[in-house]
Protein backbone atom coordinates (compact mmCIF):
# COMPACT_ATOMS: atom_id res chain seq x y z
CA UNK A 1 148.22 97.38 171.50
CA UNK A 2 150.77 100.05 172.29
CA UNK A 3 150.23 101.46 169.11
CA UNK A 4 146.82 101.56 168.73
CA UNK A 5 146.51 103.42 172.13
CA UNK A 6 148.82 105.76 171.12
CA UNK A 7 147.07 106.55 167.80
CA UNK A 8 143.76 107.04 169.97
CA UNK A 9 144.99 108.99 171.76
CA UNK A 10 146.87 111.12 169.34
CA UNK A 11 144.45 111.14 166.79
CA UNK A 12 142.23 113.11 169.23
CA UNK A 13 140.87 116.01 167.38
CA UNK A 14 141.97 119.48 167.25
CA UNK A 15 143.81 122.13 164.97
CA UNK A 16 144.10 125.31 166.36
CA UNK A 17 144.45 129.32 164.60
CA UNK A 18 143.21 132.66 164.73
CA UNK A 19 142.03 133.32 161.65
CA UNK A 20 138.31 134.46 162.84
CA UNK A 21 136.38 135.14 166.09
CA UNK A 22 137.21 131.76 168.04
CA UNK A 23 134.55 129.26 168.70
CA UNK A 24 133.38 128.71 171.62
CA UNK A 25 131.17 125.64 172.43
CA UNK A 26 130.70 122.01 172.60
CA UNK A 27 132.01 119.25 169.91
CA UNK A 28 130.86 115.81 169.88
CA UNK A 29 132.21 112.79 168.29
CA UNK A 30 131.54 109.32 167.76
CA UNK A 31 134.29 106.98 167.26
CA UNK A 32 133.96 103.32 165.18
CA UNK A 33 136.69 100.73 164.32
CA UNK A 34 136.07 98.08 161.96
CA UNK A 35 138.10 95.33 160.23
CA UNK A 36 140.01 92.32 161.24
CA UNK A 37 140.34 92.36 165.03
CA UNK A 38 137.72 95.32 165.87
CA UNK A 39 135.41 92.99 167.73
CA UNK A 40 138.42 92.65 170.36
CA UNK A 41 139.08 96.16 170.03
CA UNK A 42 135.56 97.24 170.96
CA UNK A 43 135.96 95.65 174.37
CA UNK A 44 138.14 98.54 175.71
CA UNK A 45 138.03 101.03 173.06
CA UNK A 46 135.79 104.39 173.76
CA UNK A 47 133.28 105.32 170.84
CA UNK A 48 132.97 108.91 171.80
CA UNK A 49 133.69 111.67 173.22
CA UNK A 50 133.12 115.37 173.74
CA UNK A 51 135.48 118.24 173.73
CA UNK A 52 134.39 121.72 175.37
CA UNK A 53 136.17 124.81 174.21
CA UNK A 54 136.37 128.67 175.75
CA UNK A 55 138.91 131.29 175.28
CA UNK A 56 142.76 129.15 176.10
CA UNK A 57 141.01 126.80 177.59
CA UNK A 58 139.65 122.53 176.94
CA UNK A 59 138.02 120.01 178.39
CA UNK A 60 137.79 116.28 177.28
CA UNK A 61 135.51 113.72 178.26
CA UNK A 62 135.23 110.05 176.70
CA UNK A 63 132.90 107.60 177.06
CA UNK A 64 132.32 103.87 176.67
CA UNK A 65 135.24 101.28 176.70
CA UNK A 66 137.30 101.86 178.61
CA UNK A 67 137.20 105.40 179.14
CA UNK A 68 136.60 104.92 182.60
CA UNK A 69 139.96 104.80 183.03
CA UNK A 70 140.99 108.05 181.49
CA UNK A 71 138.90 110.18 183.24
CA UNK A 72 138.20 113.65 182.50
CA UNK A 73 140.95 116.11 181.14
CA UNK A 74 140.96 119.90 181.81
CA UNK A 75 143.41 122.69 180.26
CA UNK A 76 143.82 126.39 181.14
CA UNK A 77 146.60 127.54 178.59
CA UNK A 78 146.73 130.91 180.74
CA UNK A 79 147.40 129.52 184.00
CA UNK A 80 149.27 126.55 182.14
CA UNK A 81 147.68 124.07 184.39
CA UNK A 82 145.91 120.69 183.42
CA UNK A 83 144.50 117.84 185.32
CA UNK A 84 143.08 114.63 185.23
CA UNK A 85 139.47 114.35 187.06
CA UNK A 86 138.58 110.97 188.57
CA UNK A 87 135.29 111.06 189.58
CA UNK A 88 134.74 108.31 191.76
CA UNK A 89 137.95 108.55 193.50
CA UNK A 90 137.32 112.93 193.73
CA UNK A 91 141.05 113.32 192.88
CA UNK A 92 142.40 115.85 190.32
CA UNK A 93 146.00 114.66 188.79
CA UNK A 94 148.53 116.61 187.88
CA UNK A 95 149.57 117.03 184.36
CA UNK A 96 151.39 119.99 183.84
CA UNK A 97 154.75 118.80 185.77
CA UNK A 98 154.78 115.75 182.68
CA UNK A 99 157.95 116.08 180.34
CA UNK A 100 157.63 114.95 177.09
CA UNK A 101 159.79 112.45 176.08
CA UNK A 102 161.70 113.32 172.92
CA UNK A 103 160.31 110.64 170.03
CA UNK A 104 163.21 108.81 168.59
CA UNK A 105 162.83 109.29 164.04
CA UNK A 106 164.66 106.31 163.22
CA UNK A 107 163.12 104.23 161.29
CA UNK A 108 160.28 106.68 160.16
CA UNK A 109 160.05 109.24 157.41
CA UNK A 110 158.56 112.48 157.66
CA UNK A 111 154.55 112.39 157.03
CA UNK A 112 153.37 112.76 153.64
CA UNK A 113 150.64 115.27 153.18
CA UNK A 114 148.43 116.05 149.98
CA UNK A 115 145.12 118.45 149.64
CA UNK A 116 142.91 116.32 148.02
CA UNK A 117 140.26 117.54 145.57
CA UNK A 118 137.58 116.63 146.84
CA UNK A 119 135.01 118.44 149.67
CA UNK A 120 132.25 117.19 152.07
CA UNK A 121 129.65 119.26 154.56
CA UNK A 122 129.69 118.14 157.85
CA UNK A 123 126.71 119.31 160.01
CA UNK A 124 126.54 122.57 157.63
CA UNK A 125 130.35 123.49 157.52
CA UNK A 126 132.29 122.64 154.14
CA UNK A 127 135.21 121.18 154.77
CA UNK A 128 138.32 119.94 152.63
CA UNK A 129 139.81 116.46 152.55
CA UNK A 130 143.29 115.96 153.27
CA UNK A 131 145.34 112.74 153.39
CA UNK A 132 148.71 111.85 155.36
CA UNK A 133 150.76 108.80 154.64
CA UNK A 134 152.97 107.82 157.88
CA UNK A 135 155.60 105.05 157.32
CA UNK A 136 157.07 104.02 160.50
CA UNK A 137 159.22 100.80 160.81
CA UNK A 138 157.68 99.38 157.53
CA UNK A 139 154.65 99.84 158.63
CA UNK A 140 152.39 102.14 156.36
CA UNK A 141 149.31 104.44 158.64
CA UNK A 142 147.05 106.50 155.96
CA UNK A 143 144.99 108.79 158.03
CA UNK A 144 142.09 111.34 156.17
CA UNK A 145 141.24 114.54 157.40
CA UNK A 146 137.93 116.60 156.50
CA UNK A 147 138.85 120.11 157.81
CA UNK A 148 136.92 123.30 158.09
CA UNK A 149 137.93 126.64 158.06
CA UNK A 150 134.66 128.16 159.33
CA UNK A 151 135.13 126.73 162.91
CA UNK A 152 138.15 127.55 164.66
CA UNK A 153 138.57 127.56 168.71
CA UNK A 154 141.22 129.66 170.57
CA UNK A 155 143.83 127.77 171.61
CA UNK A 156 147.31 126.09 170.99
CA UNK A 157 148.70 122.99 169.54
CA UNK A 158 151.02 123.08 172.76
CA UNK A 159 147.54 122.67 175.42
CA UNK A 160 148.49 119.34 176.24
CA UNK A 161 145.11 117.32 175.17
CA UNK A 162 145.48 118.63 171.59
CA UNK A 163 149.52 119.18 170.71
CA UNK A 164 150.11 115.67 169.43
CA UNK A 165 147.45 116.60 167.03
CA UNK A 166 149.01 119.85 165.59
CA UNK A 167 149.68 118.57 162.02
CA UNK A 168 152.03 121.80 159.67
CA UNK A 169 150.56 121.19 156.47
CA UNK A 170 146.89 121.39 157.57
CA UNK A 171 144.72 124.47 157.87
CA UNK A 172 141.49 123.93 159.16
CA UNK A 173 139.67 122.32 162.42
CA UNK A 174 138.62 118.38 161.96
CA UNK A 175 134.79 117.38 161.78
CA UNK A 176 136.40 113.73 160.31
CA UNK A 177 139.04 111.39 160.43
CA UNK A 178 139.28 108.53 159.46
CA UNK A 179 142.77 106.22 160.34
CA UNK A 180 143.50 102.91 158.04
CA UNK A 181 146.70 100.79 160.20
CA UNK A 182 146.96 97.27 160.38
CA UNK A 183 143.55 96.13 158.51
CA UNK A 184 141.92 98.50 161.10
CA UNK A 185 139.77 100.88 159.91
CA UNK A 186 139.08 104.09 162.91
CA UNK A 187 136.43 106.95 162.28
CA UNK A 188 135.80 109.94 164.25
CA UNK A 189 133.31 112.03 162.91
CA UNK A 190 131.69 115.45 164.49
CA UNK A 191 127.87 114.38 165.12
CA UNK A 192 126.58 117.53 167.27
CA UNK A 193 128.11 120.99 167.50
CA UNK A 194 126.55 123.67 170.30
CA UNK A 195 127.83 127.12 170.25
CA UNK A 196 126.23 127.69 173.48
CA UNK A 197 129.29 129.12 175.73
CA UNK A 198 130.63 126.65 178.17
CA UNK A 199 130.32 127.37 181.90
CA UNK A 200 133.09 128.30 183.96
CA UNK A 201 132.79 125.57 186.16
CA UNK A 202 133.54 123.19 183.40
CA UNK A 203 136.87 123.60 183.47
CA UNK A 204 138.05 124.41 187.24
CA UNK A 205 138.47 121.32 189.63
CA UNK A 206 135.44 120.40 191.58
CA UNK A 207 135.34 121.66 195.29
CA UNK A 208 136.79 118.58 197.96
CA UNK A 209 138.99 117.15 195.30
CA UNK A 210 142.30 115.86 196.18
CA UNK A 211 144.90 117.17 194.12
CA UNK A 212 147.77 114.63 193.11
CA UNK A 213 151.17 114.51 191.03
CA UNK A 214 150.22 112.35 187.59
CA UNK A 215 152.36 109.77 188.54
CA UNK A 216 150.48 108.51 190.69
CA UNK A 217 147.00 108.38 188.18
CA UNK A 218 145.95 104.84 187.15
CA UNK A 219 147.67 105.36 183.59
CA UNK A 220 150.95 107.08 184.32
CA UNK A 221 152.87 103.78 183.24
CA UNK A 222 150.52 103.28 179.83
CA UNK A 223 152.63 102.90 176.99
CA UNK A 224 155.66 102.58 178.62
């Protein structure tokens, strides 16, 4: 369970650079899981979600499973601020005082990553196929990536929604990935794209929110 939250979550989508005029807009993904077990996964696990993008700054919704419980994630690389938004509760948590924990490599070898020759257009951008072997503690985790180079937002593999997902080896933004682990199968595949420029709003806390330190959040001990 541990890991599979921690591949969700780090499987997230985004690759960052500044090779063209940055996009600016709204993504939208739909997430699926199939194979032995993926009936018990569907119970908690969200099927999509939607990731808004302006200049250095991100916002992250999910939705269905259990998404409820994650909430709503903004970034402002500039300011170097991010929050949780809880709805319901009107409280805005913290994330920016959160240290990341160095990740022990023992027991895994670096990830194995190969351009494949093969190409695929995703809602009108071509994109190339790439595939990473993991093996960590015996256990083998082959993810695919279908990248394009002809949508790119500004920002940083160090924003904290995105950095796990900063990948050297792999030049492009994901419209698809698709994870293989344990006799799961997970896709996550780009099914709208707006270019319509977010509003400002959409990433600044909401007026009467009550601003707390992430550890007190509802999933400050997940994973642990």
């Amino acid at each position: 369970m541990k890991k599979f939250l921690g591949l969700t979550v780090c499987l997230i989508v985004a690759f960052f650079s500044n090779a063209q005029k940055p996009f600016e807009g709204k993504i939208t993904y739909t997430v699926d899981v199939t194979g032995e077990g993926s009936e018990m996964m569907g119970a908690f696990m969200f099927n999509s979600y939607e990731y808004y993008f302006a200049e250095n700054k991100v916002r992250l919704t999910m939705g269905g499973g259990m998404s409820f419980m994650f909430g709503t994630f903004i970034v402002n690389e500039e300011l170097k601020t991010s929050y949780m938004l809880m709805e319901e509760e009107e409280v805005a948590y913290d994330m920016s005082t959160i240290e990341e924990d160095e990740e022990s490599t023992e027991g895994t070898n670096p990830p194995k990553i190969e351009k494949l020759n093969e190409t695929e257009s995703i809602l009108g951008y071509r994109c190339d196929k790439y595939k990473m072997t993991v093996i960590e503690d015996a256990t083998t985790t082959v993810t695919y990536y279908w990248v394009t180079e002809e949508l790119i937002p500004k920002s940083s593999k160090k924003i904290g929604t995105t950095s796990s997902l900063y990948i050297d080896g792999i030049s492009g933004f994901p419209l698809k990935i698709v994870t293989e682990f344990d006799g799961l199968v997970m896709t996550q595949v780009a099914t709208e794209i707006s270019k319509k420029k977010p509003e400002s709003s959409l990433f600044e806390i909401p007026a009467g929110y009550v601003i707390k330190d992430f550890s007190e959040s509802p999933i400050a001990d997940f994973g642990e």
